[in-house]
C-alpha atoms as a PDB file:
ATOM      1  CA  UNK A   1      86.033  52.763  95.066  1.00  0.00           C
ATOM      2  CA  UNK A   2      88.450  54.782  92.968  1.00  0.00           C
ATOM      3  CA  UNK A   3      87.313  57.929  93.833  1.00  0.00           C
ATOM      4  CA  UNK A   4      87.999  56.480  98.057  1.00  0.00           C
ATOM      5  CA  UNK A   5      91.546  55.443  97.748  1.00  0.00           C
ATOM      6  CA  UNK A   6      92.529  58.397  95.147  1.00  0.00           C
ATOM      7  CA  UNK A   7      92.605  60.889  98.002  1.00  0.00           C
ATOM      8  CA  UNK A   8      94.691  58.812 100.665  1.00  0.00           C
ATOM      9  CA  UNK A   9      97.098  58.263  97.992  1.00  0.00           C
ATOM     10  CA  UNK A  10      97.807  61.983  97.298  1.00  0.00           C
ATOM     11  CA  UNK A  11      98.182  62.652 100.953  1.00  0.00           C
ATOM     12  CA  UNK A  12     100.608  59.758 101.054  1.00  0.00           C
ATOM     13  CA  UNK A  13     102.753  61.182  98.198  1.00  0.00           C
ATOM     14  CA  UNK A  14     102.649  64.695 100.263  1.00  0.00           C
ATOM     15  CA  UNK A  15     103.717  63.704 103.211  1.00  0.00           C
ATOM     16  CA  UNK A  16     106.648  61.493 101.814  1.00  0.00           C
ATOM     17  CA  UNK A  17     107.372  64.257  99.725  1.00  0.00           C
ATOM     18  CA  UNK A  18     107.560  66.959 102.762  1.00  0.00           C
ATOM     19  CA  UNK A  19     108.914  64.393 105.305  1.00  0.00           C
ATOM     20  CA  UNK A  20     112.126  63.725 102.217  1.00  0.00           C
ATOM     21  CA  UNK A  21     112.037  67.697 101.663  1.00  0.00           C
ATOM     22  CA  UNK A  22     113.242  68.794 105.137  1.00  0.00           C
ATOM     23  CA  UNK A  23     116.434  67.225 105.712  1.00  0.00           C
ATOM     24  CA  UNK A  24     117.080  67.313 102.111  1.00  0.00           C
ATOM     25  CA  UNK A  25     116.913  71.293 102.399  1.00  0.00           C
ATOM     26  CA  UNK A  26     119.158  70.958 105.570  1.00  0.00           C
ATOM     27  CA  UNK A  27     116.017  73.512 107.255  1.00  0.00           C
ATOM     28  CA  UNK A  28     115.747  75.293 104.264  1.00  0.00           C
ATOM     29  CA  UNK A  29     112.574  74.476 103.422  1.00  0.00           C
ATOM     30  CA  UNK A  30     109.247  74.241 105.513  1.00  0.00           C
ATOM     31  CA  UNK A  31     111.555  74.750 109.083  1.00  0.00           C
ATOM     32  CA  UNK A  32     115.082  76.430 108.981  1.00  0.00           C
ATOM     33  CA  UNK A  33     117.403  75.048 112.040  1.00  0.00           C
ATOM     34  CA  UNK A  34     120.411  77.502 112.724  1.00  0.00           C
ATOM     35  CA  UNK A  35     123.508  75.984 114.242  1.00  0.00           C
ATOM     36  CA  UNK A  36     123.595  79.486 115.979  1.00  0.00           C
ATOM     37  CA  UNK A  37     121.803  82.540 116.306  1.00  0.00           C
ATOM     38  CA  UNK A  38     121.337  85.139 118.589  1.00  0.00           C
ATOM     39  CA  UNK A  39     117.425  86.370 119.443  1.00  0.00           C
ATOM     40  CA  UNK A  40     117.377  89.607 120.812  1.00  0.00           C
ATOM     41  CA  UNK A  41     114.111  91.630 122.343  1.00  0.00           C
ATOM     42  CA  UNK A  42     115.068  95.580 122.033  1.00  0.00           C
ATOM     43  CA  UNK A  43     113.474  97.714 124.041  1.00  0.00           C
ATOM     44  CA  UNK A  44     113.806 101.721 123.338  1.00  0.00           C
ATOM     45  CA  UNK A  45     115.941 102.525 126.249  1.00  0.00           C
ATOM     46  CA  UNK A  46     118.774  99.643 125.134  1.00  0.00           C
ATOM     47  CA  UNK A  47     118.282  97.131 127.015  1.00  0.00           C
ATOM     48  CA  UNK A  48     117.356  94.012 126.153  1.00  0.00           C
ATOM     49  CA  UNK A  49     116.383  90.062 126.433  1.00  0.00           C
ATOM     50  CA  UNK A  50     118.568  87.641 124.481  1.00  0.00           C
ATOM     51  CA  UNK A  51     118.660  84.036 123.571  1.00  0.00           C
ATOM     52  CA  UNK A  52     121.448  82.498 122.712  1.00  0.00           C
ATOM     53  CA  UNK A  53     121.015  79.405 120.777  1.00  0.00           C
ATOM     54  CA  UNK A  54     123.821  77.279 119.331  1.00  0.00           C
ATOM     55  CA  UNK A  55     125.031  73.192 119.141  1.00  0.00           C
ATOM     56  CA  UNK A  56     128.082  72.987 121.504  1.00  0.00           C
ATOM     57  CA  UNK A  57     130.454  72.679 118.459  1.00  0.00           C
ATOM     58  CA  UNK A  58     129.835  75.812 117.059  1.00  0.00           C
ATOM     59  CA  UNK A  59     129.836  77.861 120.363  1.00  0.00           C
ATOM     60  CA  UNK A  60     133.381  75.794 120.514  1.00  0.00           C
ATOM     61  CA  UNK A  61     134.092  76.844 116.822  1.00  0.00           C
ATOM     62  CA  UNK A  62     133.353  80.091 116.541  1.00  0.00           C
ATOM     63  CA  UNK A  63     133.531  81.157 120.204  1.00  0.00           C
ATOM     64  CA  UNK A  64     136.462  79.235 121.088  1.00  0.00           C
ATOM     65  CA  UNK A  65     134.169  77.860 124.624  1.00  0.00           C
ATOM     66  CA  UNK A  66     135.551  74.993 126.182  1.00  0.00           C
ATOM     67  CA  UNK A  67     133.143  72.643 126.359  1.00  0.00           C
ATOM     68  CA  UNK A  68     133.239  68.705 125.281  1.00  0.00           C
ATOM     69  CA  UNK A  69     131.324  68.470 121.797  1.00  0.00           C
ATOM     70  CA  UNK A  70     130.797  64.791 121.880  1.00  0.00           C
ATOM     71  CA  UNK A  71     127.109  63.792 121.846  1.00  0.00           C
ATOM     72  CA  UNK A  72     127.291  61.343 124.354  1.00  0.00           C
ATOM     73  CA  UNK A  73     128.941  64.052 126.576  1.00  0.00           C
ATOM     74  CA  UNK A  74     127.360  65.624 129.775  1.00  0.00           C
ATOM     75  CA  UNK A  75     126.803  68.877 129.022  1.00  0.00           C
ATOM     76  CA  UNK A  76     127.575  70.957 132.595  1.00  0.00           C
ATOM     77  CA  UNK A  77     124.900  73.803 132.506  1.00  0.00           C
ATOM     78  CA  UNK A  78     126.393  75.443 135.311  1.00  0.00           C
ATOM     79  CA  UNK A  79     129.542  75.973 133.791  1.00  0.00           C
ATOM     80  CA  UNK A  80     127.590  77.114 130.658  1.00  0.00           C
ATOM     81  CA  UNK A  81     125.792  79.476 133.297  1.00  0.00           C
ATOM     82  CA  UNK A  82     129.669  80.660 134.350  1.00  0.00           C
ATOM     83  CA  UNK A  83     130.759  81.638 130.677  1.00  0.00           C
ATOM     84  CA  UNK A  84     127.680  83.773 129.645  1.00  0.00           C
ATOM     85  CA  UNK A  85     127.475  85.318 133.636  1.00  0.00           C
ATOM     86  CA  UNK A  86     129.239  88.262 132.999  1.00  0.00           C
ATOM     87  CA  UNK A  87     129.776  92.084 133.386  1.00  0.00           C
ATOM     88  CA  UNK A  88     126.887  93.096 130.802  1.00  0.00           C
ATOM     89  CA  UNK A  89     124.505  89.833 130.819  1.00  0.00           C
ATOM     90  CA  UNK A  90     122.789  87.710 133.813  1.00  0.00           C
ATOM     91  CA  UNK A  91     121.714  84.216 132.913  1.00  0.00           C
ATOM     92  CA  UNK A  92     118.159  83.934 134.349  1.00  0.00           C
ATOM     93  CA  UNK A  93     118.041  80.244 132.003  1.00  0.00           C
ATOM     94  CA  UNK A  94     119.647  77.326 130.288  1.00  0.00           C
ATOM     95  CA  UNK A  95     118.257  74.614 128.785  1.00  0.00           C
ATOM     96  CA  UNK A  96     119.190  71.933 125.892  1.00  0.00           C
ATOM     97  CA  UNK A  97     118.440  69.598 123.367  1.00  0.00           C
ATOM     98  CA  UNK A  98     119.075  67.271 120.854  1.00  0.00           C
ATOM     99  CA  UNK A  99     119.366  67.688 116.896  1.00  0.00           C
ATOM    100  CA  UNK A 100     121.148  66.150 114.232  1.00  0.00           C
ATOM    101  CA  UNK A 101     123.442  63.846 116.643  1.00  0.00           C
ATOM    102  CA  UNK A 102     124.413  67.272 117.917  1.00  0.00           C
ATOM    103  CA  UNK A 103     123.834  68.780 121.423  1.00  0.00           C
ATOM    104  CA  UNK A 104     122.496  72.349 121.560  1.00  0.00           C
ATOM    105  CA  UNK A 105     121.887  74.740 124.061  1.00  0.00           C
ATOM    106  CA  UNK A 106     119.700  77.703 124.818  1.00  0.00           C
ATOM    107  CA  UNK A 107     120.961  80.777 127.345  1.00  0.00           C
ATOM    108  CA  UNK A 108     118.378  83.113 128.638  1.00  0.00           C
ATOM    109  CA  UNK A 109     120.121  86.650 129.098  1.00  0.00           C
ATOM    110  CA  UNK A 110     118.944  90.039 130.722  1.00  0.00           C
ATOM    111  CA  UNK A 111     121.474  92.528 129.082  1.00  0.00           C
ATOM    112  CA  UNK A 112     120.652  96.340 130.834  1.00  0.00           C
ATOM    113  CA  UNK A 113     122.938  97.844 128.071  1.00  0.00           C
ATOM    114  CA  UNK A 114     123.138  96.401 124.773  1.00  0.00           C
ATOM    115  CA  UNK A 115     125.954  98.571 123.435  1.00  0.00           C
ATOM    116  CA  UNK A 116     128.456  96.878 126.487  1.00  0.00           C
ATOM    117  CA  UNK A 117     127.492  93.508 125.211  1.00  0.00           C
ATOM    118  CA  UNK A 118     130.287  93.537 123.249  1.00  0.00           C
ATOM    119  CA  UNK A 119     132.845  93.692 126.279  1.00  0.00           C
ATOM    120  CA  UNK A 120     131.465  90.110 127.430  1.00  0.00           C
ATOM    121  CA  UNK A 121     133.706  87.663 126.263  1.00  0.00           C
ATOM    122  CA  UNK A 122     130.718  85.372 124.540  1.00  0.00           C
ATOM    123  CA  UNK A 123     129.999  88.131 122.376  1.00  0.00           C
ATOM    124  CA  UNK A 124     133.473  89.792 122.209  1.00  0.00           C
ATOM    125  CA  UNK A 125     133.315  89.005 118.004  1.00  0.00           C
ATOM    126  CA  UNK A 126     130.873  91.670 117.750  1.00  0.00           C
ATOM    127  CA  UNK A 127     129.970  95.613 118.596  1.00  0.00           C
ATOM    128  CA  UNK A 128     126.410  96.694 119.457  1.00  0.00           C
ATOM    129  CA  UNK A 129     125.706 100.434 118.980  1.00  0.00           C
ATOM    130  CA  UNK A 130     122.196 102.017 120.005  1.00  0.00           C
ATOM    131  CA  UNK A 131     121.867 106.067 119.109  1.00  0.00           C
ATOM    132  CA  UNK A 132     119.211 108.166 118.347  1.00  0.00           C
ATOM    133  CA  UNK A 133     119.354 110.396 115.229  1.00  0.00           C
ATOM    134  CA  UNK A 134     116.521 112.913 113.367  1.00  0.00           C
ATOM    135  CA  UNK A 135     113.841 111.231 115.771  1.00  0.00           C
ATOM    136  CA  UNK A 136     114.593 107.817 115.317  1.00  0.00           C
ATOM    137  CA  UNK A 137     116.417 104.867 117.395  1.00  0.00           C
ATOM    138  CA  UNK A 138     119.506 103.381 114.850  1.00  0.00           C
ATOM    139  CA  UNK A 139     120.980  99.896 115.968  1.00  0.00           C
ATOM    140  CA  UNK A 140     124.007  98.191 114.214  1.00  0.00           C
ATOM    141  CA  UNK A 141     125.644  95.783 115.249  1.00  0.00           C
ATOM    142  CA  UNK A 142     128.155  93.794 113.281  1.00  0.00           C
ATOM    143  CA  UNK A 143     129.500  90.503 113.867  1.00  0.00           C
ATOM    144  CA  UNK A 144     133.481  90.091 112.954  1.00  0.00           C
ATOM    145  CA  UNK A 145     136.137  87.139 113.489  1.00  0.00           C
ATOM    146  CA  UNK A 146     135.548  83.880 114.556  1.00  0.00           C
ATOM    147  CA  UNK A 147     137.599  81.886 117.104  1.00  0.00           C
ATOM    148  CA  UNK A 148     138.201  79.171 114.377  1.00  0.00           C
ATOM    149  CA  UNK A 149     138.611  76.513 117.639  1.00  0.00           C
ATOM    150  CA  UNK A 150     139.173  72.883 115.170  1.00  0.00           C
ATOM    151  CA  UNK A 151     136.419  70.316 116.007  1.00  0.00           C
ATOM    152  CA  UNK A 152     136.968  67.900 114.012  1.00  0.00           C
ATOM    153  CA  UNK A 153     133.954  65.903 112.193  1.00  0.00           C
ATOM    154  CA  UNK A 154     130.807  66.998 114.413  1.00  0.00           C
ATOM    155  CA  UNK A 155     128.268  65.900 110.980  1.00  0.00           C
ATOM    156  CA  UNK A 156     128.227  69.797 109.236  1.00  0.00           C
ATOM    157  CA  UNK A 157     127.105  68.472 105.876  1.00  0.00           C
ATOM    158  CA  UNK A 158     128.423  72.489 104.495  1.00  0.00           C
ATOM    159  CA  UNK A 159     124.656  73.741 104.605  1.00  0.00           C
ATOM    160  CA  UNK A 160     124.518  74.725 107.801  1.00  0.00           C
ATOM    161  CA  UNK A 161     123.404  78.507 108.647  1.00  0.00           C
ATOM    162  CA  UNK A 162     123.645  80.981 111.607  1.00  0.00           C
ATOM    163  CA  UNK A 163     121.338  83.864 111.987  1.00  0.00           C
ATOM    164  CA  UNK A 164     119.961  87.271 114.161  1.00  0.00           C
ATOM    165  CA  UNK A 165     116.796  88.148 114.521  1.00  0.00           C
ATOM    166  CA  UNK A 166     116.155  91.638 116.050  1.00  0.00           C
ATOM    167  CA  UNK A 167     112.766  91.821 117.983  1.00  0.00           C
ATOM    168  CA  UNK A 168     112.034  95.553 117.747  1.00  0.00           C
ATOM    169  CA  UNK A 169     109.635  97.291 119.955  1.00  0.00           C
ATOM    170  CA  UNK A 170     108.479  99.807 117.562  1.00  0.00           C
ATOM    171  CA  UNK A 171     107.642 100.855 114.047  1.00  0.00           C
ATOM    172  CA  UNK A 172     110.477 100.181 111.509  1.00  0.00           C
ATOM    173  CA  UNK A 173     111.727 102.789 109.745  1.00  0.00           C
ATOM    174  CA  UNK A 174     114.494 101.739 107.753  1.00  0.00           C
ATOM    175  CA  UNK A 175     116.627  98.224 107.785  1.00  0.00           C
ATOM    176  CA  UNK A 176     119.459  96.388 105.742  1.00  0.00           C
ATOM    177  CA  UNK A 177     117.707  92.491 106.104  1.00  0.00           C
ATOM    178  CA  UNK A 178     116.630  92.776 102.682  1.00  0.00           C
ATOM    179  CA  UNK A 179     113.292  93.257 100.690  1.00  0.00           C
ATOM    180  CA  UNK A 180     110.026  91.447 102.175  1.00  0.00           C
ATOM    181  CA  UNK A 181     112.391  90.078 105.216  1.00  0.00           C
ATOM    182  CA  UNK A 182     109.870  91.592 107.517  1.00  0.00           C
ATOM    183  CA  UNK A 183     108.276  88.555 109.692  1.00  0.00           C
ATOM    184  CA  UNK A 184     105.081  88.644 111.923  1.00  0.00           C
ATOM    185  CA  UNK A 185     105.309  91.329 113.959  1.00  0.00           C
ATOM    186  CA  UNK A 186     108.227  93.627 113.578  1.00  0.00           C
ATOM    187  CA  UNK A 187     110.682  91.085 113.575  1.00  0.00           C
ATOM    188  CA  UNK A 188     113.548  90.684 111.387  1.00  0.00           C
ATOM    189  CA  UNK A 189     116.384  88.359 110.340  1.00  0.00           C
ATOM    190  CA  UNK A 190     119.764  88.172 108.942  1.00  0.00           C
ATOM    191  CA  UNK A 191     121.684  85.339 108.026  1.00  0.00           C
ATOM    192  CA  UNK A 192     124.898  83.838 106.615  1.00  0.00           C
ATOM    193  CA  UNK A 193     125.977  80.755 105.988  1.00  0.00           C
ATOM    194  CA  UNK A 194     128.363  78.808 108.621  1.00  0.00           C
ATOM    195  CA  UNK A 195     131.214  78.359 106.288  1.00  0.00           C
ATOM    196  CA  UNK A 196     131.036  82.539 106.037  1.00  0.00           C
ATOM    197  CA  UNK A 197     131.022  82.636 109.703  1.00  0.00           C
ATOM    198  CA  UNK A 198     134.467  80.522 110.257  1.00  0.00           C
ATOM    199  CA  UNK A 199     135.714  82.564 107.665  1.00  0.00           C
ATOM    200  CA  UNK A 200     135.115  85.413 109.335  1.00  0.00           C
ATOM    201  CA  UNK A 201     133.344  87.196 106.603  1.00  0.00           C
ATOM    202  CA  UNK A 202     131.613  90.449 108.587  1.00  0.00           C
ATOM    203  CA  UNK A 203     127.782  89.964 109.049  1.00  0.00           C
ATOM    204  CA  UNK A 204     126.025  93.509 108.999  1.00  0.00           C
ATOM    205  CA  UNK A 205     123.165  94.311 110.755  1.00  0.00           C
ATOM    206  CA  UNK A 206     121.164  97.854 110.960  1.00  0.00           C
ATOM    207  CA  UNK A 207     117.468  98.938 111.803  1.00  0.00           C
ATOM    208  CA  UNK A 208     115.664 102.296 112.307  1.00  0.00           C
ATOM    209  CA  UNK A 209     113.006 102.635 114.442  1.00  0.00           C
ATOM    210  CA  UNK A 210     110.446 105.078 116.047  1.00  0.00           C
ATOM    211  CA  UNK A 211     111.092 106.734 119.209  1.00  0.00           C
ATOM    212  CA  UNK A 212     107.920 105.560 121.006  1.00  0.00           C
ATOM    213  CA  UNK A 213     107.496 101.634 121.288  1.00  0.00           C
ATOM    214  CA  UNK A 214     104.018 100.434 120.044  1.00  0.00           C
ATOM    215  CA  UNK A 215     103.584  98.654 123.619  1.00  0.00           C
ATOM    216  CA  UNK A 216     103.387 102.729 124.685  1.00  0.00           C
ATOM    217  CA  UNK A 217     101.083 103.576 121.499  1.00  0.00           C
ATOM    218  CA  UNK A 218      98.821 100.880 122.010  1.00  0.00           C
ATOM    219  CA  UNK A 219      98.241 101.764 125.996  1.00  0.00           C
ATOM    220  CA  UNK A 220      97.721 105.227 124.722  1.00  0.00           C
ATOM    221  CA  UNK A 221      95.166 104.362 122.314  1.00  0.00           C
ATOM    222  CA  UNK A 222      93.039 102.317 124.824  1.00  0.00           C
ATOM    223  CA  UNK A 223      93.334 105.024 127.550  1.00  0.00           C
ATOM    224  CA  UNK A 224      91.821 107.517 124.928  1.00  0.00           C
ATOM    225  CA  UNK A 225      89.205 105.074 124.148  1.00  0.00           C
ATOM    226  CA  UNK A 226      87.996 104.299 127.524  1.00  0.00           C
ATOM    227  CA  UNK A 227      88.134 108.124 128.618  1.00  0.00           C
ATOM    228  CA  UNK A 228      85.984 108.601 125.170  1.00  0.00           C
ATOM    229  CA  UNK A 229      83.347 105.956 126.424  1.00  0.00           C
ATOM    230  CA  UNK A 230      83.551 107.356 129.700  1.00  0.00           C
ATOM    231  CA  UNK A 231      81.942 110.572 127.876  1.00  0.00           C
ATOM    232  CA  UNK A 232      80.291 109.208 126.353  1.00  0.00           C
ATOM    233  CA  UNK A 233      78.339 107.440 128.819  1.00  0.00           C
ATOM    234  CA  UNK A 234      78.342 110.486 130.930  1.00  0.00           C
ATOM    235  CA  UNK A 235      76.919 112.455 128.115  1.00  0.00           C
ATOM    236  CA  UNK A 236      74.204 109.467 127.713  1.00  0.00           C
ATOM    237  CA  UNK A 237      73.341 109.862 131.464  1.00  0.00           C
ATOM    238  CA  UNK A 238      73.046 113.310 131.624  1.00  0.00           C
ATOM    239  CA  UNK A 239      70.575 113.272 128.403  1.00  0.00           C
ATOM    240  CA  UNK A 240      68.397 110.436 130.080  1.00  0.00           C
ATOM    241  CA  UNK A 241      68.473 112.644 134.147  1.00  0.00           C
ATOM    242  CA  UNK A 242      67.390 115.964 132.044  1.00  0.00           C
ATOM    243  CA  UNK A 243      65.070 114.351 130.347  1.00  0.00           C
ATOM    244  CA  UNK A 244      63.476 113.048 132.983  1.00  0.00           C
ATOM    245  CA  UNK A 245      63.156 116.410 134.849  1.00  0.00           C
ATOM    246  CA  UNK A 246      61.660 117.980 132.031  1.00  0.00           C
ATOM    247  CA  UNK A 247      58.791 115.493 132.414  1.00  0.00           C
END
């Protein structure tokens, strides 16, 4: 009888333990929450997908957005839709949710040019530069000034963090994220704390990658292998049909 209730008992004391560890590491610790952060597809030629995701407060904060941060408000997508429709993006989606007592929002953005990003007034705090140099594609992009918009007590305990990650579509060469930052994939992610962020401490960001995406390796690889088993078989056929005549 013990031995039955000793396991259930450990598994109890786990799950308290990991249920009292996430909040407790504000996200630090089994899932990190961002109160911003910008996810951005590259493709070689500079264009790109991005998704914005940020709690209304800190796209008020640090982008200066006027939009009501209460948590009871109604958040008004289309008017979301009106201050990320711009010049260099199209909003093809926006969505949001709940977390923390804090309404957050997600904006879906085709961007044909990342380096003109920076001329849209959502992202007017940073520059985006795509060039090519000794065979490789460089991006940088640095994130400066905040707005610094006051809004009052929206429930930042001080822990909060924002964050890019750069979704690269070929093999990495060279990048500032810091040792082992590589995720699944080639993905990769920078990130500073909020307090740095309103303080407008600069936020660097650089990657090198390979000319030829691994989307375009990969297709290569399986055309090569099917025109191989195509000879294959055609070498196999021809064996079998001589063969035969020689019988």
């Amino acid at each position: 009888m013990r031995f039955r209730w000793a396991i259930p008992s450990a598994l109890g004391v786990l799950v308290v333990a990991t249920l009292a560890c996430v909040p407790a590491c504000g996200g630090s610790g089994l899932v990190k929450y961002y109160e911003y952060d910008e996810d951005i597809y590259l493709s070689i030629d500079g264009s790109a997908t991005v998704y914005l995701n940020a709690s209304v407060p800190a796209l008020v904060n640090l982008r200066g957005m006027d939009l009501d941060t209460r948590p009871t408000a109604n958040l008004d997508r289309a008017k979301v839709r009106r201050l990320f429709s711009t010049g260099a993006s199209r909003v093809t989606r926006v969505s949001r949710w709940r977390r923390f007592g804090r309404q957050f929002v997600q904006v879906r953005l085709a961007v044909d040019d990342i380096t003109k990003l920076g001329s849209a007034a959502p992202f007017a705090w940073a520059t985006y530069q795509v060039e090519r140099r000794d065979g490789l594609v460089v991006y940088r992009q640095q994130l400066g000034a905040a707005a610094g918009t006051q809004v009052g007590d929206v429930g930042w305990k001080g822990g909060e963090l924002i964050a890019v990650r750069l979704h690269l579509p070929s093999r990495i060469r060279y990048h500032n994220a810091g040792a082992g930052n590589l995720k699944r994939g080639n993905i990769l992610v920078w990130e500073q704390p909020l307090t740095d962020r309103q303080a407008g401490k600069p936020l660097e960001i650089e990657a090198r990658i390979e000319e030829t995406s691994i989307l375009y390796s990969t297709l290569m690889l399986f055309a090569a292998s099917g025109l191989l088993a195509l000879l294959v078989l055609a070498a196999v056929i021809w064996w079998v049909v001589r063969r035969g005549r020689r019988a």
